[in-house]
N, C-alpha and C. Protein backbone atom coordinates (compact mmCIF):
# COMPACT_ATOMS: atom_id res chain seq x y z
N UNK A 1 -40.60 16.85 7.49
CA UNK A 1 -39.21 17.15 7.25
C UNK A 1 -38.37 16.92 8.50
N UNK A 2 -39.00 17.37 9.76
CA UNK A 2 -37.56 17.16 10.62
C UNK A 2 -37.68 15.55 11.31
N UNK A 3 -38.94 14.88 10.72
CA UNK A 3 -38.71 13.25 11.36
C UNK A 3 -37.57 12.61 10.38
N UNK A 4 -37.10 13.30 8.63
CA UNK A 4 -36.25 12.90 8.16
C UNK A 4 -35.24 12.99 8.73
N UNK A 5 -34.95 14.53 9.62
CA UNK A 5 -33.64 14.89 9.75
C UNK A 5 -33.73 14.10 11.06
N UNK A 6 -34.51 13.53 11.75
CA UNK A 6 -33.58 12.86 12.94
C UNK A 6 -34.01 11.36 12.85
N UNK A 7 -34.57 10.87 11.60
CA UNK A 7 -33.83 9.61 10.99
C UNK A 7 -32.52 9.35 10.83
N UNK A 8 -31.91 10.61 9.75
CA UNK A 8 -31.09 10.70 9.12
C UNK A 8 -29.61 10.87 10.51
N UNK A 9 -30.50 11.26 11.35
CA UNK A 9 -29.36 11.50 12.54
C UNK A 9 -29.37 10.49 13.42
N UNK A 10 -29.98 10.43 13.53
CA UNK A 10 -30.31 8.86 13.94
C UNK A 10 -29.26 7.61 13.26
N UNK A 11 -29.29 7.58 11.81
CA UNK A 11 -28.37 6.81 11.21
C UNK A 11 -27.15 6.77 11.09
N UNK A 12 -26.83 8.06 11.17
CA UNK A 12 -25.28 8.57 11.62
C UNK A 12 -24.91 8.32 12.87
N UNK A 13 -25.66 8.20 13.47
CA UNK A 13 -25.28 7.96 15.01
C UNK A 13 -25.30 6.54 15.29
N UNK A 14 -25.79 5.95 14.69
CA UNK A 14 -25.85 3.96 14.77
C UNK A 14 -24.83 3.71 14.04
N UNK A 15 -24.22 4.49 12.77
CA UNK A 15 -22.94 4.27 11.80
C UNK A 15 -21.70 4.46 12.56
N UNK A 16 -21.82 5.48 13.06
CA UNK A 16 -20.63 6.23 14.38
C UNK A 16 -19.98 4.94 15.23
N UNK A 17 -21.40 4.54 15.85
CA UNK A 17 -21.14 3.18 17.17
C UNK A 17 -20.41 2.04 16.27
N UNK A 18 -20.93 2.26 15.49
CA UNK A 18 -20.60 0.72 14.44
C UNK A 18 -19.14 0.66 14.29
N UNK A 19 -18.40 2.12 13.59
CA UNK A 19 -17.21 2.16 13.46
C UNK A 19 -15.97 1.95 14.55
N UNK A 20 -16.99 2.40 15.75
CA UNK A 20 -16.07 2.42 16.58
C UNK A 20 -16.04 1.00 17.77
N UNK A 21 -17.41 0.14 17.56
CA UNK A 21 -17.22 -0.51 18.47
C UNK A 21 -16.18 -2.14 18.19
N UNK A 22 -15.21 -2.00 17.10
CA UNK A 22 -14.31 -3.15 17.22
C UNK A 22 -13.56 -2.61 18.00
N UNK A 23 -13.00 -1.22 17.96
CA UNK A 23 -11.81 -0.55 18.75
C UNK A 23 -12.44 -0.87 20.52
N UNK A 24 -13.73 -0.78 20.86
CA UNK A 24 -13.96 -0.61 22.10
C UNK A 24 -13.56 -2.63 22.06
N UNK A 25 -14.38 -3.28 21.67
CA UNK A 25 -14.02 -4.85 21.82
C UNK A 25 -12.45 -5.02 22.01
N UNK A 26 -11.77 -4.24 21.03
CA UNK A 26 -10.26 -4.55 21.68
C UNK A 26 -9.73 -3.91 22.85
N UNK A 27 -10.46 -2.90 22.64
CA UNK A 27 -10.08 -1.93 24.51
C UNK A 27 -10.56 -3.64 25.57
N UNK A 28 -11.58 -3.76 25.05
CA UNK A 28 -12.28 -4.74 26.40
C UNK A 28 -11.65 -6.15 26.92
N UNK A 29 -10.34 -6.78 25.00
CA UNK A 29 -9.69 -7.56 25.17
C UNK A 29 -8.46 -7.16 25.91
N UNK A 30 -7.31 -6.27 25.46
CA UNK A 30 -6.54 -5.64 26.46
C UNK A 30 -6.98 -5.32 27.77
N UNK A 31 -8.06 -4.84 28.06
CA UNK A 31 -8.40 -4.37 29.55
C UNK A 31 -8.65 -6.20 30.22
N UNK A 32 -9.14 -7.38 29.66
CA UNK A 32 -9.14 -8.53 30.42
C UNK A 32 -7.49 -8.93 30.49
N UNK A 33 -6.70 -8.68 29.58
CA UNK A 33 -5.40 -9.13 29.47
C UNK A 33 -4.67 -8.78 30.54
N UNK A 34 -4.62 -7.04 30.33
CA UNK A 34 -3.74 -6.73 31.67
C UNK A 34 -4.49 -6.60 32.89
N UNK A 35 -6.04 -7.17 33.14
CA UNK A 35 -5.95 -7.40 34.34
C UNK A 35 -6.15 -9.20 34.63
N UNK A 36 -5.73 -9.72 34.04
CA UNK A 36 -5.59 -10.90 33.68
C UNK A 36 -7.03 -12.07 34.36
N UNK A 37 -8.16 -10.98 33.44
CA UNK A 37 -9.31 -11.52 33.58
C UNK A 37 -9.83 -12.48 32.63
N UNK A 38 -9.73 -13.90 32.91
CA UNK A 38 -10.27 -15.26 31.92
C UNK A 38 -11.54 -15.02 31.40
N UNK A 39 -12.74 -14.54 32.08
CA UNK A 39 -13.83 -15.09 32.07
C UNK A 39 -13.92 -14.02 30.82
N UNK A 40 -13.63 -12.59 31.36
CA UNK A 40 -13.78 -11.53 30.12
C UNK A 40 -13.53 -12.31 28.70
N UNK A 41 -12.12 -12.66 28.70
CA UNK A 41 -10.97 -13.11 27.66
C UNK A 41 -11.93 -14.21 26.95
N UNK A 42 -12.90 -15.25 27.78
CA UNK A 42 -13.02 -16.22 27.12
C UNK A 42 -14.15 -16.10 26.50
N UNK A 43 -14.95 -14.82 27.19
CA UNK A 43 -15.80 -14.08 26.44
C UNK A 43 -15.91 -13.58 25.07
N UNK A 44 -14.79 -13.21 24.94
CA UNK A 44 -13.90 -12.13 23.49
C UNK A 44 -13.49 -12.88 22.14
N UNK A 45 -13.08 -14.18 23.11
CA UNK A 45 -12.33 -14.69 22.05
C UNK A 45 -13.18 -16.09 21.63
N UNK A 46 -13.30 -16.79 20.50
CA UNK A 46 -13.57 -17.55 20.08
C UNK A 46 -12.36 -18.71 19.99
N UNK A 47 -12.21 -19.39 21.21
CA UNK A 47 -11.01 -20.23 21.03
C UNK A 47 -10.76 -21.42 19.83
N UNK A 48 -11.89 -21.94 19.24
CA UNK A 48 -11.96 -22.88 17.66
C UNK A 48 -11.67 -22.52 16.61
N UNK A 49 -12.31 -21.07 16.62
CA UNK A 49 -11.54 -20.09 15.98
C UNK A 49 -10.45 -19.83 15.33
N UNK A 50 -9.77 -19.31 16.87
CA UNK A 50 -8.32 -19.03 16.52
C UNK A 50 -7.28 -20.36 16.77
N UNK A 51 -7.66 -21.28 17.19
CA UNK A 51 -7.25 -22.57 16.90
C UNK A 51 -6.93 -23.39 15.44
N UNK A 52 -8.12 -22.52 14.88
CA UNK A 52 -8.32 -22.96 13.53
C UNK A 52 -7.12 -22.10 12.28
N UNK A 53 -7.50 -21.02 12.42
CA UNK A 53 -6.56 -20.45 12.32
C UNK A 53 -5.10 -20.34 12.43
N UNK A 54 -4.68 -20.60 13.43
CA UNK A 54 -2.82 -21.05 13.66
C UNK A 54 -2.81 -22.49 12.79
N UNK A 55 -3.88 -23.47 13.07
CA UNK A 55 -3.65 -24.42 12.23
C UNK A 55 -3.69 -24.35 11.35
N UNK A 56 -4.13 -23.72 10.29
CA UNK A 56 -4.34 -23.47 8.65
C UNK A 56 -2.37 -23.24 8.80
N UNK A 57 -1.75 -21.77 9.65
CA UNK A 57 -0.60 -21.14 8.88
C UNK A 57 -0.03 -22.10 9.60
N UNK A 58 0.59 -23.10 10.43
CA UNK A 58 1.11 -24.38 10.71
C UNK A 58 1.13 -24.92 9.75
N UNK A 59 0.28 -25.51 9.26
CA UNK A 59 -0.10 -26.45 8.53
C UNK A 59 0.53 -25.99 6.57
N UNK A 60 0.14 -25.32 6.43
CA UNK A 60 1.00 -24.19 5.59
C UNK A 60 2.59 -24.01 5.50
N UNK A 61 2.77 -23.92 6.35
CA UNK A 61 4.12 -23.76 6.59
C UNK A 61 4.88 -24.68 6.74
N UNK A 62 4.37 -26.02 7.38
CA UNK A 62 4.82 -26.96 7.61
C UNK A 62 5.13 -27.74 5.48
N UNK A 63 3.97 -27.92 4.92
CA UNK A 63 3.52 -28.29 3.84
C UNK A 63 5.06 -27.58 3.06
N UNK A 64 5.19 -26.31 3.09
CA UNK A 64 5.92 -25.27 2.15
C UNK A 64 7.94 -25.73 2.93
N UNK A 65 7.91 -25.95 4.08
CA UNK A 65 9.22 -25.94 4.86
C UNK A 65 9.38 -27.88 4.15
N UNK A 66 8.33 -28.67 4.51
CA UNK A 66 8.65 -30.08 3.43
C UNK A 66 8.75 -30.11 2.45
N UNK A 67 8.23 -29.17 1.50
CA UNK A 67 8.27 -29.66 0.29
C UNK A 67 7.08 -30.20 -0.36
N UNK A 68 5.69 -29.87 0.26
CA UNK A 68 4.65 -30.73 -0.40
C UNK A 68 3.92 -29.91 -0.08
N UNK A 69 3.89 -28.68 -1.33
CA UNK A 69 3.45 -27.44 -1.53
C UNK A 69 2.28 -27.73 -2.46
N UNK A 70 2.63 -28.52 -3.19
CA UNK A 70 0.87 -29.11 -4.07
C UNK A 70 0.33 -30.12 -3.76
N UNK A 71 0.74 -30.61 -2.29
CA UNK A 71 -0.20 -31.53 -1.57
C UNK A 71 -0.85 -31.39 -0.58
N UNK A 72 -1.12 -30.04 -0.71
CA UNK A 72 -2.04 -29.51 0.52
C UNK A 72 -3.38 -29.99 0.79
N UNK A 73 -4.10 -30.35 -0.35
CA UNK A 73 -5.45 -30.95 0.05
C UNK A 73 -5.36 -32.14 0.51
N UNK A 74 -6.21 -32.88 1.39
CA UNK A 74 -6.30 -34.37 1.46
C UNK A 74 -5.49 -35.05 2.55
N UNK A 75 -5.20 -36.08 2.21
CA UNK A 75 -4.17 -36.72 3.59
C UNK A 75 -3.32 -35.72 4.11
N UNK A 76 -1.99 -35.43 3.44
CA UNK A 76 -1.40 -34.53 3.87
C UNK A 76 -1.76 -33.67 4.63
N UNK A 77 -2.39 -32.74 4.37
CA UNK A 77 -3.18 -31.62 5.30
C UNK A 77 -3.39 -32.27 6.66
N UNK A 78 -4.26 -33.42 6.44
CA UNK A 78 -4.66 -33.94 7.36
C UNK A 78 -3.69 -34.35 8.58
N UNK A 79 -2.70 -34.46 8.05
CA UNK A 79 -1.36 -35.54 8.76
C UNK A 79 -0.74 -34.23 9.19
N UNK A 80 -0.48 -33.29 8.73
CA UNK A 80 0.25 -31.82 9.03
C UNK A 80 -0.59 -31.37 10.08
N UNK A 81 -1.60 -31.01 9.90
CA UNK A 81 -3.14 -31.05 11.33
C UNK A 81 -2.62 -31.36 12.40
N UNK A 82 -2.58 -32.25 12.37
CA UNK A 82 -2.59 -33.75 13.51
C UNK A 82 -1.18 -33.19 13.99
N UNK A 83 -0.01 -33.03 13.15
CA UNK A 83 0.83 -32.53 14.03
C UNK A 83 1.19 -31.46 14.59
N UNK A 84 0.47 -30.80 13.93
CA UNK A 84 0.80 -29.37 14.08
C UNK A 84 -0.18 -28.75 15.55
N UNK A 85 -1.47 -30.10 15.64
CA UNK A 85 -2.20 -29.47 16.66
C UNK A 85 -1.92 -29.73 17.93
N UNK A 86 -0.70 -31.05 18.12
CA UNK A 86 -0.10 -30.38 20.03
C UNK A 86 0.43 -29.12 20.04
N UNK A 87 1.24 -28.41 19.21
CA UNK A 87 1.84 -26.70 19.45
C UNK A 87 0.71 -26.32 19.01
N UNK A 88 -0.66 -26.41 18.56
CA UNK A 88 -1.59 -25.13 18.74
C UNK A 88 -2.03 -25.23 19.99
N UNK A 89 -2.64 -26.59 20.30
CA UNK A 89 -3.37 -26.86 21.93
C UNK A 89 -2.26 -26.08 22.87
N UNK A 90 -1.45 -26.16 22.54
CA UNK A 90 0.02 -25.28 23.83
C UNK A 90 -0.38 -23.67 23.80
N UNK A 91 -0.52 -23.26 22.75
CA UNK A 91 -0.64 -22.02 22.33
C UNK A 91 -2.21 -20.97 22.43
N UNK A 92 -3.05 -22.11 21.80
CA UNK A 92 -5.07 -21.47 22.77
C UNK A 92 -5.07 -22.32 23.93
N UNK A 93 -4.72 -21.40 24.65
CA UNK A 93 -5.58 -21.89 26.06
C UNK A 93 -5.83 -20.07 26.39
N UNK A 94 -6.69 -20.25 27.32
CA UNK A 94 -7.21 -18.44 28.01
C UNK A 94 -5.99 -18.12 28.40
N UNK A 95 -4.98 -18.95 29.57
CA UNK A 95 -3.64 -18.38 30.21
C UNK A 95 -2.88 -18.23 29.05
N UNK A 96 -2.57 -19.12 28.04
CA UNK A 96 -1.38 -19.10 27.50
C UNK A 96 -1.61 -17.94 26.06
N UNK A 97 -2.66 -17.43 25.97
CA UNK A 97 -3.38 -15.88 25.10
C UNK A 97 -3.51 -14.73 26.10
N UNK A 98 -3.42 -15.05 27.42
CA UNK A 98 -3.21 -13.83 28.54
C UNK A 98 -2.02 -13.87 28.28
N UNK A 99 -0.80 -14.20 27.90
CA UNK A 99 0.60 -14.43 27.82
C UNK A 99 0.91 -13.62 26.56
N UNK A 100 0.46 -14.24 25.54
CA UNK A 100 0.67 -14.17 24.45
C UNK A 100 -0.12 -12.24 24.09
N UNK A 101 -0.84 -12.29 24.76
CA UNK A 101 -1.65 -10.87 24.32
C UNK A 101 -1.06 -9.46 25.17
N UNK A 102 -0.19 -10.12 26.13
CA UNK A 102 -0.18 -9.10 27.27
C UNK A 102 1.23 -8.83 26.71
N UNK A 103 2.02 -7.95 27.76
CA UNK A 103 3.04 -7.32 27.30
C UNK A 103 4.60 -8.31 27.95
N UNK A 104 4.18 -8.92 28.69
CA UNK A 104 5.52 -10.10 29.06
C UNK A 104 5.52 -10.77 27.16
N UNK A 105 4.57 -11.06 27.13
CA UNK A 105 4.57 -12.20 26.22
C UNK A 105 5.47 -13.70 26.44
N UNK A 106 5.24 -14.83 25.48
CA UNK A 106 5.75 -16.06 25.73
C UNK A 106 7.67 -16.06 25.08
N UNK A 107 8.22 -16.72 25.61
CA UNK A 107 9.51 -16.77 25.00
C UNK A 107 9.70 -17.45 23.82
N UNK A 108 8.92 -18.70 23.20
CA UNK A 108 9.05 -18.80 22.11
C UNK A 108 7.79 -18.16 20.70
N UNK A 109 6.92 -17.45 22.03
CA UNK A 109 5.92 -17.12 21.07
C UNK A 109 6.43 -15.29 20.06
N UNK A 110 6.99 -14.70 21.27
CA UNK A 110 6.90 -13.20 21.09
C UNK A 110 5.73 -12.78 21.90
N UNK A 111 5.24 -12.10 21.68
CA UNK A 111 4.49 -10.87 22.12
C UNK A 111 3.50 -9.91 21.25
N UNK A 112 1.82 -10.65 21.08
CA UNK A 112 1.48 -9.18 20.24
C UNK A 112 1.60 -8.15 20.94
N UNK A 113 1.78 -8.00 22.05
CA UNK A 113 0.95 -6.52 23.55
C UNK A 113 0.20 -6.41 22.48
N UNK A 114 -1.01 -6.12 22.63
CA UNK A 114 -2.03 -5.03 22.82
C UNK A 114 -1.78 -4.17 23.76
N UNK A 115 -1.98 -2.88 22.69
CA UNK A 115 -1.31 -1.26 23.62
C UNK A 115 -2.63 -1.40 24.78
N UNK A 116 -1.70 -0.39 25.61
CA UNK A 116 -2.71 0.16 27.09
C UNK A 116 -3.18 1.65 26.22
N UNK A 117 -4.50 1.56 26.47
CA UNK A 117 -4.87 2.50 25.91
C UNK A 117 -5.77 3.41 26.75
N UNK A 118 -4.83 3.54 28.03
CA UNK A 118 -5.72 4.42 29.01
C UNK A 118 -5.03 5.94 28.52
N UNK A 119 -5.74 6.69 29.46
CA UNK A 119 -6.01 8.45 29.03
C UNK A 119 -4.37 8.76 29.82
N UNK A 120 -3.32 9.00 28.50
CA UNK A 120 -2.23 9.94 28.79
C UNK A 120 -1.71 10.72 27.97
N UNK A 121 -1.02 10.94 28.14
CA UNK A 121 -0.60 12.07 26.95
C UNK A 121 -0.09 11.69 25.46
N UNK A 122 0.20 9.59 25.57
CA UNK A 122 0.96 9.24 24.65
C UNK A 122 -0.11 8.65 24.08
N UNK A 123 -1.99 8.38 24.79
CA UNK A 123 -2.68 7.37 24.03
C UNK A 123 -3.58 7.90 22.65
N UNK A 124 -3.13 9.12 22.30
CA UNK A 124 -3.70 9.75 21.30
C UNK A 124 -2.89 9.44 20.22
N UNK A 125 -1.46 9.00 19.94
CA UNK A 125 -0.55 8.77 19.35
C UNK A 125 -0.87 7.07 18.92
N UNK A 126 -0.94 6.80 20.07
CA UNK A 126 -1.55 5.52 19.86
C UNK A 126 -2.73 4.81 19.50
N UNK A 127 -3.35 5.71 19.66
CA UNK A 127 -5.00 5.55 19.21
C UNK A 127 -4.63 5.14 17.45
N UNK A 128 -4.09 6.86 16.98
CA UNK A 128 -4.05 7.11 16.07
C UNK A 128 -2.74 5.59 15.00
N UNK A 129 -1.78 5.76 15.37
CA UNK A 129 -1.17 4.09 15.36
C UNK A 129 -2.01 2.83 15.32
N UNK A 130 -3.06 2.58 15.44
CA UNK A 130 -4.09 1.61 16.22
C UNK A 130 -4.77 1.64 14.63
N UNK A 131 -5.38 2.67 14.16
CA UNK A 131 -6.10 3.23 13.29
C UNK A 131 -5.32 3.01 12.21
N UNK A 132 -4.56 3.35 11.94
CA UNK A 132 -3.57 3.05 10.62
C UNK A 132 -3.30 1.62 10.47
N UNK A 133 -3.17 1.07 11.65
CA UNK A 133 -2.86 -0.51 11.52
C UNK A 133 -3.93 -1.09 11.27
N UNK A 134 -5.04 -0.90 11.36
CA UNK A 134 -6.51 -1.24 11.08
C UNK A 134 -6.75 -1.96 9.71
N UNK A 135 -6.98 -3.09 9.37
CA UNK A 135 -7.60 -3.60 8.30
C UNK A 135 -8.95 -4.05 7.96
N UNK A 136 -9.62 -3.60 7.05
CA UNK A 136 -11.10 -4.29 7.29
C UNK A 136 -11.79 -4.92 6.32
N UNK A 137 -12.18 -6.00 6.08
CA UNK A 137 -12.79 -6.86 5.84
C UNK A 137 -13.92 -7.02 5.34
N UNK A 138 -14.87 -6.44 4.50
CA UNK A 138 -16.29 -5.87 4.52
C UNK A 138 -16.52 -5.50 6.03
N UNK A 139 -17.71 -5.90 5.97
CA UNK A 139 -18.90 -5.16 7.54
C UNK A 139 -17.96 -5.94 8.83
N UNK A 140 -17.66 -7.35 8.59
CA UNK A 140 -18.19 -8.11 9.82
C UNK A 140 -17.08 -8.59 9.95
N UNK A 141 -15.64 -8.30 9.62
CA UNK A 141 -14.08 -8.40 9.90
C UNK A 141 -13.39 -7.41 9.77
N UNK A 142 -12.54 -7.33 11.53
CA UNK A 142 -11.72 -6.23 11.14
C UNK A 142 -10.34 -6.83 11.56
N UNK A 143 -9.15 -6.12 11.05
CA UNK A 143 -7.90 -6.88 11.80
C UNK A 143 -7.03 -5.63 12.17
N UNK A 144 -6.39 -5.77 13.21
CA UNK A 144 -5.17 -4.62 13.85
C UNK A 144 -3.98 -5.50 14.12
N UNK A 145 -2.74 -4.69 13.79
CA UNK A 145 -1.69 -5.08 13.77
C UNK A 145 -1.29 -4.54 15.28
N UNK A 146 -0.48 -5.42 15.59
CA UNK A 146 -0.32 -5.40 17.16
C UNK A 146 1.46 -6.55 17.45
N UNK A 147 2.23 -5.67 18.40
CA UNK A 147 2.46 -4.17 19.26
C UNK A 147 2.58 -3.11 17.76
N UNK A 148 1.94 -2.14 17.96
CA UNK A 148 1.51 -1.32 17.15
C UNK A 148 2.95 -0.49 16.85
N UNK A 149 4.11 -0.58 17.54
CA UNK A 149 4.93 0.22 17.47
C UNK A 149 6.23 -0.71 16.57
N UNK A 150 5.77 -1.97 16.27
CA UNK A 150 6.72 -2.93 15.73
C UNK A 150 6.76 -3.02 14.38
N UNK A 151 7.73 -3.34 13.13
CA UNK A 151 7.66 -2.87 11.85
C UNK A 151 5.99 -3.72 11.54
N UNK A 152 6.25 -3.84 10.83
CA UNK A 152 4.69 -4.25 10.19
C UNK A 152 5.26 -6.14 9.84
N UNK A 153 6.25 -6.16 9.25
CA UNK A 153 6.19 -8.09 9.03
C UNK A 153 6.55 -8.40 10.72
N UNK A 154 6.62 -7.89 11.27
CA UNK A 154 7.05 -7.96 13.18
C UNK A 154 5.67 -8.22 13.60
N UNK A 155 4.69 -7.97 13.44
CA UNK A 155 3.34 -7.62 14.02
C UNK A 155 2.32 -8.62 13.65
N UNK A 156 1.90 -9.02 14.91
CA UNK A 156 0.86 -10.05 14.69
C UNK A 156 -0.79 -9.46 14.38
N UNK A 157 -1.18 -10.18 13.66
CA UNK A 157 -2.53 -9.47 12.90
C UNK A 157 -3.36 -9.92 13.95
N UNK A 158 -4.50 -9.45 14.48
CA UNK A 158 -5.33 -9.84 15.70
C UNK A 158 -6.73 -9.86 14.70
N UNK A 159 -7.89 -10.79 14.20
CA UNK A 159 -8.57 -10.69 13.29
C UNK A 159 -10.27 -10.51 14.17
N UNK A 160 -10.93 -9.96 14.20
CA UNK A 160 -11.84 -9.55 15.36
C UNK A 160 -13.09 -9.83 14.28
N UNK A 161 -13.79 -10.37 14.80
CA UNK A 161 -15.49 -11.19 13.42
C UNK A 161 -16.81 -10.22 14.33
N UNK A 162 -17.30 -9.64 13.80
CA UNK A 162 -18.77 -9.75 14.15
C UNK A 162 -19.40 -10.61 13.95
N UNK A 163 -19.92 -11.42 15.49
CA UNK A 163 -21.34 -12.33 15.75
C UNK A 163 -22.41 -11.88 16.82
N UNK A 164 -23.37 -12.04 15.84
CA UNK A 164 -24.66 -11.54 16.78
C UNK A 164 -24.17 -10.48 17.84
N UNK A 165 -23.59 -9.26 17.21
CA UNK A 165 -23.78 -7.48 18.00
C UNK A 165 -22.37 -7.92 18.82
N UNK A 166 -21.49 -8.87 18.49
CA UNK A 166 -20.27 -8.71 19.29
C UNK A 166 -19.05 -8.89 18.82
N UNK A 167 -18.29 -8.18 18.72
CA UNK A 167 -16.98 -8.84 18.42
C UNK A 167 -16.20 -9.37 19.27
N UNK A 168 -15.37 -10.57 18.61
CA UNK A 168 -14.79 -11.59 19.12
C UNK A 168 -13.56 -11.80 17.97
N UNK A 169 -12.65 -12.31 18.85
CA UNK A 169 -10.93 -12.31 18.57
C UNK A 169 -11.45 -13.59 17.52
N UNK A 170 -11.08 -13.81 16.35
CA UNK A 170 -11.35 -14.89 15.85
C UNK A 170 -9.94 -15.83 15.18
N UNK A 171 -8.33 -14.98 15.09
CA UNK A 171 -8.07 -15.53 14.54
C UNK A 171 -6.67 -14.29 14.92
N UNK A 172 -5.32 -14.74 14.84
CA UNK A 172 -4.40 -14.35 15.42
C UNK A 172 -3.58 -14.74 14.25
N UNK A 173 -3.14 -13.77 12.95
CA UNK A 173 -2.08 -14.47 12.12
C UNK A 173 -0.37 -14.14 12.56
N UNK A 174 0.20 -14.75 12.43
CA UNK A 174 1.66 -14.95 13.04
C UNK A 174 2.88 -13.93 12.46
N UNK A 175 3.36 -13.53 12.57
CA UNK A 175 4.38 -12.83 12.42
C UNK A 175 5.09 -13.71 11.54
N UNK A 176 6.03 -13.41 10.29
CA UNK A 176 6.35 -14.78 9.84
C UNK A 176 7.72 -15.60 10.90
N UNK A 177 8.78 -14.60 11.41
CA UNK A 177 9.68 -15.35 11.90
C UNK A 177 9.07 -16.29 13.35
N UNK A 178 7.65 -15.95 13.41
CA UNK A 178 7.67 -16.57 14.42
C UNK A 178 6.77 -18.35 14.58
N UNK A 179 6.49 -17.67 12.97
CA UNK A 179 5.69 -19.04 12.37
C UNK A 179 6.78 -20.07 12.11
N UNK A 180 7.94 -19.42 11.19
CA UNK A 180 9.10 -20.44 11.24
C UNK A 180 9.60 -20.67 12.25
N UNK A 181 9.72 -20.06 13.16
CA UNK A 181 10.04 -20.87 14.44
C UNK A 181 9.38 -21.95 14.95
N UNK A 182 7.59 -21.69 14.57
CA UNK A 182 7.18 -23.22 15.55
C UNK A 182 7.15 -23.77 14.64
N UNK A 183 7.03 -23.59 13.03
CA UNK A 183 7.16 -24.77 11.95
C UNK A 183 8.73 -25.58 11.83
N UNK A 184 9.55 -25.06 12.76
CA UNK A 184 10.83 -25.93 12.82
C UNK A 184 10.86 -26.40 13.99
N UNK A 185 9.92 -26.28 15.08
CA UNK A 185 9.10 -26.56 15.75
C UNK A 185 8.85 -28.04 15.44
N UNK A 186 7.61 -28.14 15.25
CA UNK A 186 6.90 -29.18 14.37
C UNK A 186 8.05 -30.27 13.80
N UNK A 187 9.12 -29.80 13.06
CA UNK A 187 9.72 -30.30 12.25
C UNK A 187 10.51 -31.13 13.31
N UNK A 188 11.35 -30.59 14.30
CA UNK A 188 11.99 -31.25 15.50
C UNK A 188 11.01 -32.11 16.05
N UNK A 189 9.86 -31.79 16.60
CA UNK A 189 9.42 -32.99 17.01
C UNK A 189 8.76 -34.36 16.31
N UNK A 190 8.37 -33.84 14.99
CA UNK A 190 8.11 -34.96 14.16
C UNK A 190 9.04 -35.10 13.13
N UNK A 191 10.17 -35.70 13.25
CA UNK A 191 11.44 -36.07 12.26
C UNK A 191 11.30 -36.93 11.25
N UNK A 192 10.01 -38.03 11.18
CA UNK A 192 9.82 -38.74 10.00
C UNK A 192 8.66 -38.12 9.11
N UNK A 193 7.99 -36.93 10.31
CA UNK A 193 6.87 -36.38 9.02
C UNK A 193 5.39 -37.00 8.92
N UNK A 194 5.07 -37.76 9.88
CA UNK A 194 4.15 -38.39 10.29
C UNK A 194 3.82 -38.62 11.35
């Protein structure tokens, strides 16, 4: 009987770590941000990833702002890609996501900040903010809305994957005004659409 009960405690206690260790992975991404540590950052994040990602809602947006909303599969896509991927290459790099993640943020990007979530009197408020913004995904995706204090269509979704015992930033969805911004973006620099 008591090798059940400290199985059983045992399992609660591996469930515990589980819940909590995306929140520590994002403590570990903010803590490389504001000390504007690459190697951490490039650790964290899966840059193909989230490359991939801005390109899908580019590419999306671009498709929906032309007009060739049921030509998303196939060439098109392809041709929207292609343009859309000099403003992603601008946008993943390690510096220009130390920018984008930290609390200056970029001027045409915005700003997710990721909160500082050191020990004060306000990070319990914020913890708890952090937690509510929390979305999850089955087991092995979680997403937080971030600056946590911004309405909710304001807030960039930060999408965090479990691989092999780690989480990693996988995918950054856009705020919408700020998607239409680089999809008119896009649009200024490619004027014939090709």
């Amino acid at each position: 009987m008591r090798w059940l009960f400290r199985a059983l405690l045992a399992l609660v206690f591996a469930w515990a770590v589980f819940l909590i260790s995306p929140y520590f992975a994002l403590y570990q991404i903010a803590e490389a941000v504001q000390t504007r540590d690459l190697a951490t950052l490039e650790e964290r994040v899966d840059m193909r990833a989230v490359r991939l990602s801005l390109t899908r809602q580019l590419v999306d947006g671009y498709l929906d702002a032309t007009g060739r909303t049921k030509q998303r599969g196939g060439l098109v896509a392809n041709v929207g890609a292609s343009i859309a991927d000099p403003i992603v290459a601008e946008i993943v790099t390690p510096e220009a996501l130390l920018d984008l993640l930290g609390q200056g943020g970029q001027d045409r990007m915005g700003s997710a900040s990721i909160p500082d979530l050191a020990l004060d009197r306000d990070s319990a408020r914020k913890a708890w903010q952090l937690f509510l913004s929390t979305e999850s995904n089955g087991f092995r995706m979680v997403s937080f809305g971030v600056p946590i204090e911004a309405p909710r269509h304001e807030q960039f979704r930060l999408q965090l994957r479990l691989s092999s015992l780690t989480w990693r930033l996988t995918g950054i969805v856009l705020p919408e005004p700020i998607k239409q911004r680089l999809v008119e973006e896009i649009i200024r620099r490619n004027p014939s659409g090709a």
